[in-house]
PDB file of N, CA and C in Angstrom:
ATOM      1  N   UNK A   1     -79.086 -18.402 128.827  1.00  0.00           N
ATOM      2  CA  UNK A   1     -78.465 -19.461 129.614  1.00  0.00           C
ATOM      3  C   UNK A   1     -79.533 -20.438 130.081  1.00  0.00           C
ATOM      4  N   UNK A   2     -79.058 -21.699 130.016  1.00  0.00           N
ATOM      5  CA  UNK A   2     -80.512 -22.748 130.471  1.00  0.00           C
ATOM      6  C   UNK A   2     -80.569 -22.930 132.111  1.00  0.00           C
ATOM      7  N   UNK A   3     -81.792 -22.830 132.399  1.00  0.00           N
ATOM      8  CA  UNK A   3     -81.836 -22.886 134.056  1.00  0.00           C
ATOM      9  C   UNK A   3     -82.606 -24.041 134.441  1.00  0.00           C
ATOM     10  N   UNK A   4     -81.702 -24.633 134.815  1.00  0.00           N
ATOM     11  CA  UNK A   4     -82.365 -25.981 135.234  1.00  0.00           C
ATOM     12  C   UNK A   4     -83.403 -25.837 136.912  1.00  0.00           C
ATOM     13  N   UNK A   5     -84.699 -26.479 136.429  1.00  0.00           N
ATOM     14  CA  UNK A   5     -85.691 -25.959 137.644  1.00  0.00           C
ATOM     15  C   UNK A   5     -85.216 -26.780 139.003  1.00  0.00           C
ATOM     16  N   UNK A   6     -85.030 -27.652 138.700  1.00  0.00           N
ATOM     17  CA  UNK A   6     -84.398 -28.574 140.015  1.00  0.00           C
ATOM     18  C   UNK A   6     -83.522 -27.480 140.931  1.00  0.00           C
ATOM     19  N   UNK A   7     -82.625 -27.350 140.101  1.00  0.00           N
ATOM     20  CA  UNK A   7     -81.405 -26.122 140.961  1.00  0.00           C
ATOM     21  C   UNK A   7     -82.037 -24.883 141.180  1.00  0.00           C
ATOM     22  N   UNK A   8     -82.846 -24.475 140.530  1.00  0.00           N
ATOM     23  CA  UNK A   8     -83.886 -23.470 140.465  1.00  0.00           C
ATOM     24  C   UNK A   8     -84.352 -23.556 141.987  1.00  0.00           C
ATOM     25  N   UNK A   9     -84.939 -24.408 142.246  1.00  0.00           N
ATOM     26  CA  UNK A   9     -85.783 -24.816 143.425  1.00  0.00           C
ATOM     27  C   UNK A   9     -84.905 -25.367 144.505  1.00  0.00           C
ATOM     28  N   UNK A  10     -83.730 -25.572 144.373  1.00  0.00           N
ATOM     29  CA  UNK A  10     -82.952 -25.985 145.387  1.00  0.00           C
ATOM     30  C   UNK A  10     -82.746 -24.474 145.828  1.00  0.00           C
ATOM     31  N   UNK A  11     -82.261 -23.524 145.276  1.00  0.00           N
ATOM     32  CA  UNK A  11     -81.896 -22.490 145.678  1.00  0.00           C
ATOM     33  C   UNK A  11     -82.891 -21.491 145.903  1.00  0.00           C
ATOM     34  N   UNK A  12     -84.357 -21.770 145.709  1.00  0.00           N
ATOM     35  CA  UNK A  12     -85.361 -20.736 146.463  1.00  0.00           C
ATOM     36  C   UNK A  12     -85.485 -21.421 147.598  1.00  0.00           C
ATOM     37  N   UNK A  13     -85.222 -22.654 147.953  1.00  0.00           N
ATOM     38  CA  UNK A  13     -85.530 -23.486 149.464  1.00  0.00           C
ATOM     39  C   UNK A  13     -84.777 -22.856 149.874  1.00  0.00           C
ATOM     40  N   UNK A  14     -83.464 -22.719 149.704  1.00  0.00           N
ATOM     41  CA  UNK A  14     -81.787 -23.079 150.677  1.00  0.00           C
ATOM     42  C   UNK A  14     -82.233 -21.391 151.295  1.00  0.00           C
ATOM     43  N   UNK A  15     -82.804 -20.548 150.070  1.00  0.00           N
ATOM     44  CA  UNK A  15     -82.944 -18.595 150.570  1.00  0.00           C
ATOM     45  C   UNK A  15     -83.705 -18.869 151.593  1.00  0.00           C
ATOM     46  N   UNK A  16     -84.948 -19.531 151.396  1.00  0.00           N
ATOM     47  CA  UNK A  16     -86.225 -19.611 152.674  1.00  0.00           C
ATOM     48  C   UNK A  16     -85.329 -20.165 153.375  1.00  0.00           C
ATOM     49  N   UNK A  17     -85.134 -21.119 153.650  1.00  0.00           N
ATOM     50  CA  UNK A  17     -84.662 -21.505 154.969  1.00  0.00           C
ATOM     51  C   UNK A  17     -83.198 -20.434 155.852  1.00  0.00           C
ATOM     52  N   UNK A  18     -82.681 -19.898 154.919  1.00  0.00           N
ATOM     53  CA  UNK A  18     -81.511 -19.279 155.125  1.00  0.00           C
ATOM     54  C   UNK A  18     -82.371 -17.496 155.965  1.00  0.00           C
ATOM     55  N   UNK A  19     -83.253 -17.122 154.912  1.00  0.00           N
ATOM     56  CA  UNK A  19     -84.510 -16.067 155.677  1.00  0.00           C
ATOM     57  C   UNK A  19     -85.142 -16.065 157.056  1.00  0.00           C
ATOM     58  N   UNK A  20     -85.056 -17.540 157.182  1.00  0.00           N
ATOM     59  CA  UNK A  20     -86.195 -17.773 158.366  1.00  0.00           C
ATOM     60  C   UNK A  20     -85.202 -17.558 159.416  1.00  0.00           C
ATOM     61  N   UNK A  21     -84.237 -17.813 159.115  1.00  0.00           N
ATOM     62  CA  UNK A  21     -82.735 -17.780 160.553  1.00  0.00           C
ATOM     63  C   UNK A  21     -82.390 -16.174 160.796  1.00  0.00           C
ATOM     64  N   UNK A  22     -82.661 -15.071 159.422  1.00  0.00           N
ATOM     65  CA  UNK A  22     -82.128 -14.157 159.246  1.00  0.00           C
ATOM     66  C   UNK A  22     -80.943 -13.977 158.456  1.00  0.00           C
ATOM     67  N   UNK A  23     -80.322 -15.170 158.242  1.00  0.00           N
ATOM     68  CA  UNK A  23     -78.508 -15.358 157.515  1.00  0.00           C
ATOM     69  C   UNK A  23     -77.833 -15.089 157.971  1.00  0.00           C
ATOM     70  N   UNK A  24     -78.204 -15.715 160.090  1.00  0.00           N
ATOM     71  CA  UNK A  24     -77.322 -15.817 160.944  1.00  0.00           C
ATOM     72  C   UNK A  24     -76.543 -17.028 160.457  1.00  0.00           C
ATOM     73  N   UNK A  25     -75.339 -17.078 160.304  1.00  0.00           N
ATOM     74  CA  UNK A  25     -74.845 -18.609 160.579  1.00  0.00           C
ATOM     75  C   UNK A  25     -75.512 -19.044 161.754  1.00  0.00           C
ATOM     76  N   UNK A  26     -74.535 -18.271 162.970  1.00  0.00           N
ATOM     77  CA  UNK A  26     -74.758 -19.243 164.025  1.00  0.00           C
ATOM     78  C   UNK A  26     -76.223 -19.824 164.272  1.00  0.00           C
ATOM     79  N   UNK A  27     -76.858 -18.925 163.662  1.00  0.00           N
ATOM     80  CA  UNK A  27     -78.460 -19.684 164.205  1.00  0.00           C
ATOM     81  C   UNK A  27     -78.576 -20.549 163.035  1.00  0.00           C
ATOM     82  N   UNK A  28     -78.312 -21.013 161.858  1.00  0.00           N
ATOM     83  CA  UNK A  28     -78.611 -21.807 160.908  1.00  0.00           C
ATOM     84  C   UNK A  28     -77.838 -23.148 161.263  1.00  0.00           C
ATOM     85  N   UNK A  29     -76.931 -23.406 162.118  1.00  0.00           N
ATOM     86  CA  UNK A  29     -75.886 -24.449 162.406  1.00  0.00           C
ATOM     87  C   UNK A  29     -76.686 -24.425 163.524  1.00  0.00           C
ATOM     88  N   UNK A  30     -77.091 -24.000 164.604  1.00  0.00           N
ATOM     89  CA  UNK A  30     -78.006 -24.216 165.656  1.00  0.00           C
ATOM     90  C   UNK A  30     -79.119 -25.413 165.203  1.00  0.00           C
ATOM     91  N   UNK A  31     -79.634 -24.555 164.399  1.00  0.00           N
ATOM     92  CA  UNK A  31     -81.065 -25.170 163.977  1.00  0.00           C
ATOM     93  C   UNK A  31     -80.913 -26.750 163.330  1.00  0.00           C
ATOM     94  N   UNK A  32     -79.567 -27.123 162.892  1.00  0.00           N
ATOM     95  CA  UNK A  32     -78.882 -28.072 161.902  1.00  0.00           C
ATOM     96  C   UNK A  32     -78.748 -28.703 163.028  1.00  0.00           C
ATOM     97  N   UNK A  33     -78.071 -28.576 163.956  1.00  0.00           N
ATOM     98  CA  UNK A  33     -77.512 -29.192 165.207  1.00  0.00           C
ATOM     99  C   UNK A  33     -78.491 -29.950 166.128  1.00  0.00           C
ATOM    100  N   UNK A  34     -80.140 -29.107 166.277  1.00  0.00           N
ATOM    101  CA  UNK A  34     -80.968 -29.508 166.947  1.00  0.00           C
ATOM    102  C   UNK A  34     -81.795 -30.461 165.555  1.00  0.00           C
ATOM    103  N   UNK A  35     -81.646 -30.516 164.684  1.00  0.00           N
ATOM    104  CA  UNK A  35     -82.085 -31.357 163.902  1.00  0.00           C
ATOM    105  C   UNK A  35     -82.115 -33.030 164.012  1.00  0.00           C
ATOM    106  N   UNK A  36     -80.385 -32.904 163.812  1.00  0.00           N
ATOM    107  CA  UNK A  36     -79.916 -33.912 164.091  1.00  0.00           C
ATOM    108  C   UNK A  36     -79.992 -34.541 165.171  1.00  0.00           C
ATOM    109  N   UNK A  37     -80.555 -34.476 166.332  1.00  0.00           N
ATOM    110  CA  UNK A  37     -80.654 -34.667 167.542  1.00  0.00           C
ATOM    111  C   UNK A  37     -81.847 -35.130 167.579  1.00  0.00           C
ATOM    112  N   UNK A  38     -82.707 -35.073 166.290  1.00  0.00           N
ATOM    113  CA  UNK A  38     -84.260 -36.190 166.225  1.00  0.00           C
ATOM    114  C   UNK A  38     -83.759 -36.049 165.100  1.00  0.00           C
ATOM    115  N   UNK A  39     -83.818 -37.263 164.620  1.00  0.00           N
ATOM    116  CA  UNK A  39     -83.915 -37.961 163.238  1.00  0.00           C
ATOM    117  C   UNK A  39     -85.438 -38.141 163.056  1.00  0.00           C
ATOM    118  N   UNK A  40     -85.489 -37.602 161.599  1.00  0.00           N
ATOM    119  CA  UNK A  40     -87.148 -38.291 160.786  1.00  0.00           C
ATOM    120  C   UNK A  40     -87.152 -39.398 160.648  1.00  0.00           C
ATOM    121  N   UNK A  41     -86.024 -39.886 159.806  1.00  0.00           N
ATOM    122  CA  UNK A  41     -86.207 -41.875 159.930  1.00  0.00           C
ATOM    123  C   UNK A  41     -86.463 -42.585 160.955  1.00  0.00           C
ATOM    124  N   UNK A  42     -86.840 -43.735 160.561  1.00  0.00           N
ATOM    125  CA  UNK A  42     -86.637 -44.650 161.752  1.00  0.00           C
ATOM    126  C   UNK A  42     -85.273 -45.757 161.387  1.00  0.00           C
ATOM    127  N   UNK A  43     -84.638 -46.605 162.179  1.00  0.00           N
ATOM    128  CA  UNK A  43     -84.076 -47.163 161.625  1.00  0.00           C
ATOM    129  C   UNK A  43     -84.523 -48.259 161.621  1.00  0.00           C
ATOM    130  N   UNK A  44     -84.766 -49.722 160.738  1.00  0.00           N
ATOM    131  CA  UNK A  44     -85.287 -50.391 160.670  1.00  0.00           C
ATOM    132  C   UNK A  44     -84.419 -51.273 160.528  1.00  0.00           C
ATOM    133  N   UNK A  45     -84.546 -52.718 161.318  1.00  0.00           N
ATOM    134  CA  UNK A  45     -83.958 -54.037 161.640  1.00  0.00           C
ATOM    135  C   UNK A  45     -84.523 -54.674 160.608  1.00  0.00           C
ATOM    136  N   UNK A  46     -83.055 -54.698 159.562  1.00  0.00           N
ATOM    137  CA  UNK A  46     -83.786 -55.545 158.149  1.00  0.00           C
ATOM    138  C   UNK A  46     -83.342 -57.375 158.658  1.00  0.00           C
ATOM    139  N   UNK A  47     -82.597 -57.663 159.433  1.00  0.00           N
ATOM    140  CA  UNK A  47     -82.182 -58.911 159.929  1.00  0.00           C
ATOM    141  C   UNK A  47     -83.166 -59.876 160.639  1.00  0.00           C
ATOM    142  N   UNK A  48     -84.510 -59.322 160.926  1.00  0.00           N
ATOM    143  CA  UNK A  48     -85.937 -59.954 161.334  1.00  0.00           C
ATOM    144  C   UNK A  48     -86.094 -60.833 160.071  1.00  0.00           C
ATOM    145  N   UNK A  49     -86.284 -59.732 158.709  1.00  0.00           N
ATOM    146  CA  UNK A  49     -86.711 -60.267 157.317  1.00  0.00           C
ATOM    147  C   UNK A  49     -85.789 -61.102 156.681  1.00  0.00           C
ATOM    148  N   UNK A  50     -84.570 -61.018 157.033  1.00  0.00           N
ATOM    149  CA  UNK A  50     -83.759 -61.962 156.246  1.00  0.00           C
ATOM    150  C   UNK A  50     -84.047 -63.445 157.040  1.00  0.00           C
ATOM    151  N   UNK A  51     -83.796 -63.499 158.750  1.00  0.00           N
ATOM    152  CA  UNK A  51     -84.146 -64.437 159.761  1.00  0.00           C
ATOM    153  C   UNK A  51     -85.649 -65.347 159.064  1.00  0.00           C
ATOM    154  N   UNK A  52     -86.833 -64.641 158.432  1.00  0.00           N
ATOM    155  CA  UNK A  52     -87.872 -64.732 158.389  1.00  0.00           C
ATOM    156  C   UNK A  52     -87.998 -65.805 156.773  1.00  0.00           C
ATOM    157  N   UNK A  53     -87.161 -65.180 156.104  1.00  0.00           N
ATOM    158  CA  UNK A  53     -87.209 -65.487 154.613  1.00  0.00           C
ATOM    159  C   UNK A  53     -86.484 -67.264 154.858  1.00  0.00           C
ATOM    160  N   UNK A  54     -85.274 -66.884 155.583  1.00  0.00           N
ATOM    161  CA  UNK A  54     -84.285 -68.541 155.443  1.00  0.00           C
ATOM    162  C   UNK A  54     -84.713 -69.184 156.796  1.00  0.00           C
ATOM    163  N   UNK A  55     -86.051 -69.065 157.313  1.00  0.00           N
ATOM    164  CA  UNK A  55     -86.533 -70.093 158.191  1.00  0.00           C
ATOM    165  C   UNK A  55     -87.641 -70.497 157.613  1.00  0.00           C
ATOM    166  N   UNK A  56     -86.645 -71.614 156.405  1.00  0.00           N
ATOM    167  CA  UNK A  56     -88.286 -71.889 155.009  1.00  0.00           C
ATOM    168  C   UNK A  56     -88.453 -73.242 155.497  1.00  0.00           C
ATOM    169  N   UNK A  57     -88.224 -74.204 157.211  1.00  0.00           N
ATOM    170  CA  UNK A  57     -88.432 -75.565 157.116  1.00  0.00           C
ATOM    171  C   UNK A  57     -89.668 -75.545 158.689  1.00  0.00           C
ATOM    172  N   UNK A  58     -90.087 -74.157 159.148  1.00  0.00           N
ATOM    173  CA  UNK A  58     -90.704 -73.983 160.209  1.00  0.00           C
ATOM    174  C   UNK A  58     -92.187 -74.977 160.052  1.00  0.00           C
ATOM    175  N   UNK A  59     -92.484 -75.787 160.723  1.00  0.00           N
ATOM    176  CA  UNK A  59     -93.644 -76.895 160.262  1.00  0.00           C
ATOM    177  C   UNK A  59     -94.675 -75.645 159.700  1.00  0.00           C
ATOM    178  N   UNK A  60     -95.636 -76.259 158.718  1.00  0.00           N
ATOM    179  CA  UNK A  60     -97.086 -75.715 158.424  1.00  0.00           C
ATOM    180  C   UNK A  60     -97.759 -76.610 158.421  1.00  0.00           C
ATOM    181  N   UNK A  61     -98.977 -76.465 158.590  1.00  0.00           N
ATOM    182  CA  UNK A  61    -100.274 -77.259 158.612  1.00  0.00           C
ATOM    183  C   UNK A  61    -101.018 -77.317 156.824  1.00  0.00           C
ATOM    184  N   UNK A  62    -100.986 -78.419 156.095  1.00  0.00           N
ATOM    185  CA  UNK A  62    -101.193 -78.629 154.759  1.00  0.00           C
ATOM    186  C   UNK A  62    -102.142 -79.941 155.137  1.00  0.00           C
ATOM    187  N   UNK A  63    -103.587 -79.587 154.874  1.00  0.00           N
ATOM    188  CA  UNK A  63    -104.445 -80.709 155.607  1.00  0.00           C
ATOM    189  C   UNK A  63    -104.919 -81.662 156.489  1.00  0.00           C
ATOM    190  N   UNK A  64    -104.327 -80.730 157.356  1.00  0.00           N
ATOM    191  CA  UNK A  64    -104.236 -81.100 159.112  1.00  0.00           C
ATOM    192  C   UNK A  64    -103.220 -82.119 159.260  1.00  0.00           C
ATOM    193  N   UNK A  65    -102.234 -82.201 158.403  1.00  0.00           N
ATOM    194  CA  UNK A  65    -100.906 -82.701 158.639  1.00  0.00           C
ATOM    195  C   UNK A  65    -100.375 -81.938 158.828  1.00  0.00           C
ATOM    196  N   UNK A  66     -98.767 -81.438 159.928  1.00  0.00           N
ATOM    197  CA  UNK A  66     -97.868 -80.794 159.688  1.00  0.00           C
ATOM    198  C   UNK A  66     -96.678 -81.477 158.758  1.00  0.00           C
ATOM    199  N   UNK A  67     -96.180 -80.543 158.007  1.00  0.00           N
ATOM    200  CA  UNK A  67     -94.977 -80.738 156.677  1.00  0.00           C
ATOM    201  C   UNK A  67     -94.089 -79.147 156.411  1.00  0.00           C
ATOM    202  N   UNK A  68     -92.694 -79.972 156.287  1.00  0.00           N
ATOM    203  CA  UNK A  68     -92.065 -78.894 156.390  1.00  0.00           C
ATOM    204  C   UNK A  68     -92.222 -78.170 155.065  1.00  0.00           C
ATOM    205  N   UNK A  69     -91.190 -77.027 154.898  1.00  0.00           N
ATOM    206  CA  UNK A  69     -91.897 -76.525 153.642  1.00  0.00           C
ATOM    207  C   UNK A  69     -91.158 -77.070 152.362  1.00  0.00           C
ATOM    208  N   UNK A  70     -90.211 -78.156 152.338  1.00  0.00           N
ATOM    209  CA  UNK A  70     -89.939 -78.948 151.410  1.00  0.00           C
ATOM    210  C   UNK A  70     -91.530 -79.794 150.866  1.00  0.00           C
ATOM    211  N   UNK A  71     -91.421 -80.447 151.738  1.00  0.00           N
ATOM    212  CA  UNK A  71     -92.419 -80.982 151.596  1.00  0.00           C
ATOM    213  C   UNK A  71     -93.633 -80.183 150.550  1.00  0.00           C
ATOM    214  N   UNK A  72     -93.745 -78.889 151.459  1.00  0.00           N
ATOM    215  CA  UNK A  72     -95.136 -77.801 150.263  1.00  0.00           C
ATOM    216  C   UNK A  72     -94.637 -77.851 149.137  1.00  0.00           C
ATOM    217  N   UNK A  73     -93.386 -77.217 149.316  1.00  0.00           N
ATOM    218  CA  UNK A  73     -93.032 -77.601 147.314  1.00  0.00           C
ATOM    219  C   UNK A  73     -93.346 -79.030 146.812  1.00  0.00           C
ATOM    220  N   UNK A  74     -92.901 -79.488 146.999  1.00  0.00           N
ATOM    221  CA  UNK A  74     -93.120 -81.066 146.795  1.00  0.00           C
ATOM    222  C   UNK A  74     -94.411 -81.437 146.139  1.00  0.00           C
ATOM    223  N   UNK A  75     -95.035 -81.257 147.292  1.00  0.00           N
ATOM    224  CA  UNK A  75     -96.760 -81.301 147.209  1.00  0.00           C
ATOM    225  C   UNK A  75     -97.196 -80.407 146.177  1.00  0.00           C
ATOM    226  N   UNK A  76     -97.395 -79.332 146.293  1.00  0.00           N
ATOM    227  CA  UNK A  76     -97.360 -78.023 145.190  1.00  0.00           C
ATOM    228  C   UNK A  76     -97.332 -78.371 144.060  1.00  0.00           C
ATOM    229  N   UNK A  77     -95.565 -78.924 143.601  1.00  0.00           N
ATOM    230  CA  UNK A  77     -95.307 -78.939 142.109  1.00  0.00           C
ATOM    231  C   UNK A  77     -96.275 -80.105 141.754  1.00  0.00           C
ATOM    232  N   UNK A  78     -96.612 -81.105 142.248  1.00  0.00           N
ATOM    233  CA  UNK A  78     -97.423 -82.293 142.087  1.00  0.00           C
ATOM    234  C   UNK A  78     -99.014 -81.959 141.841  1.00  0.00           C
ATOM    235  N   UNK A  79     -99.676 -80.704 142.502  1.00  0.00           N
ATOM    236  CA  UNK A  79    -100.625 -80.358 142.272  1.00  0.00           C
ATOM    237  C   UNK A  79    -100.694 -79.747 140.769  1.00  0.00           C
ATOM    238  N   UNK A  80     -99.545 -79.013 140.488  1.00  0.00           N
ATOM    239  CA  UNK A  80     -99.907 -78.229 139.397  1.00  0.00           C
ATOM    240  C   UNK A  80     -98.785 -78.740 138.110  1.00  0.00           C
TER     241      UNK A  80
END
């Protein structure tokens, strides 16, 4: 029969972790419960970066003139 290692290894984790409780439920739903109660992620405010990306007319300094950033393109494509 083919044994796929992925599932292989899912199911020597799921024993360890299931060992370390004893193969109490209640203490394995405990431990699940206090988990969830700190998250590893963080959650991250992707709406800064979008705010950041479509505020493309904020003045810049392009040879001690300020120009919006039409303008840089402008200038830009003309350079090159």
């Amino acid at each position: 029969m083919y044994q796929d290692e992925v599932i292989k290894d899912v199911w020597k984790n799921r024993e360890a972790y299931a060992k370390r409780f004893h193969h109490n439920l209640h203490e394995i739903v405990a431990d699940i419960q206090k988990r969830q109660q700190k998250p590893l992620s963080r959650i991250v405010d992707k709406r800064r970066e979008v705010r950041g990306a479509m505020a493309c007319c904020e003045d810049q300094r392009i040879d001690g003139e300020m120009k919006d950033c039409h303008e840089n393109n402008q200038a830009a494509s003309r350079i090159n």
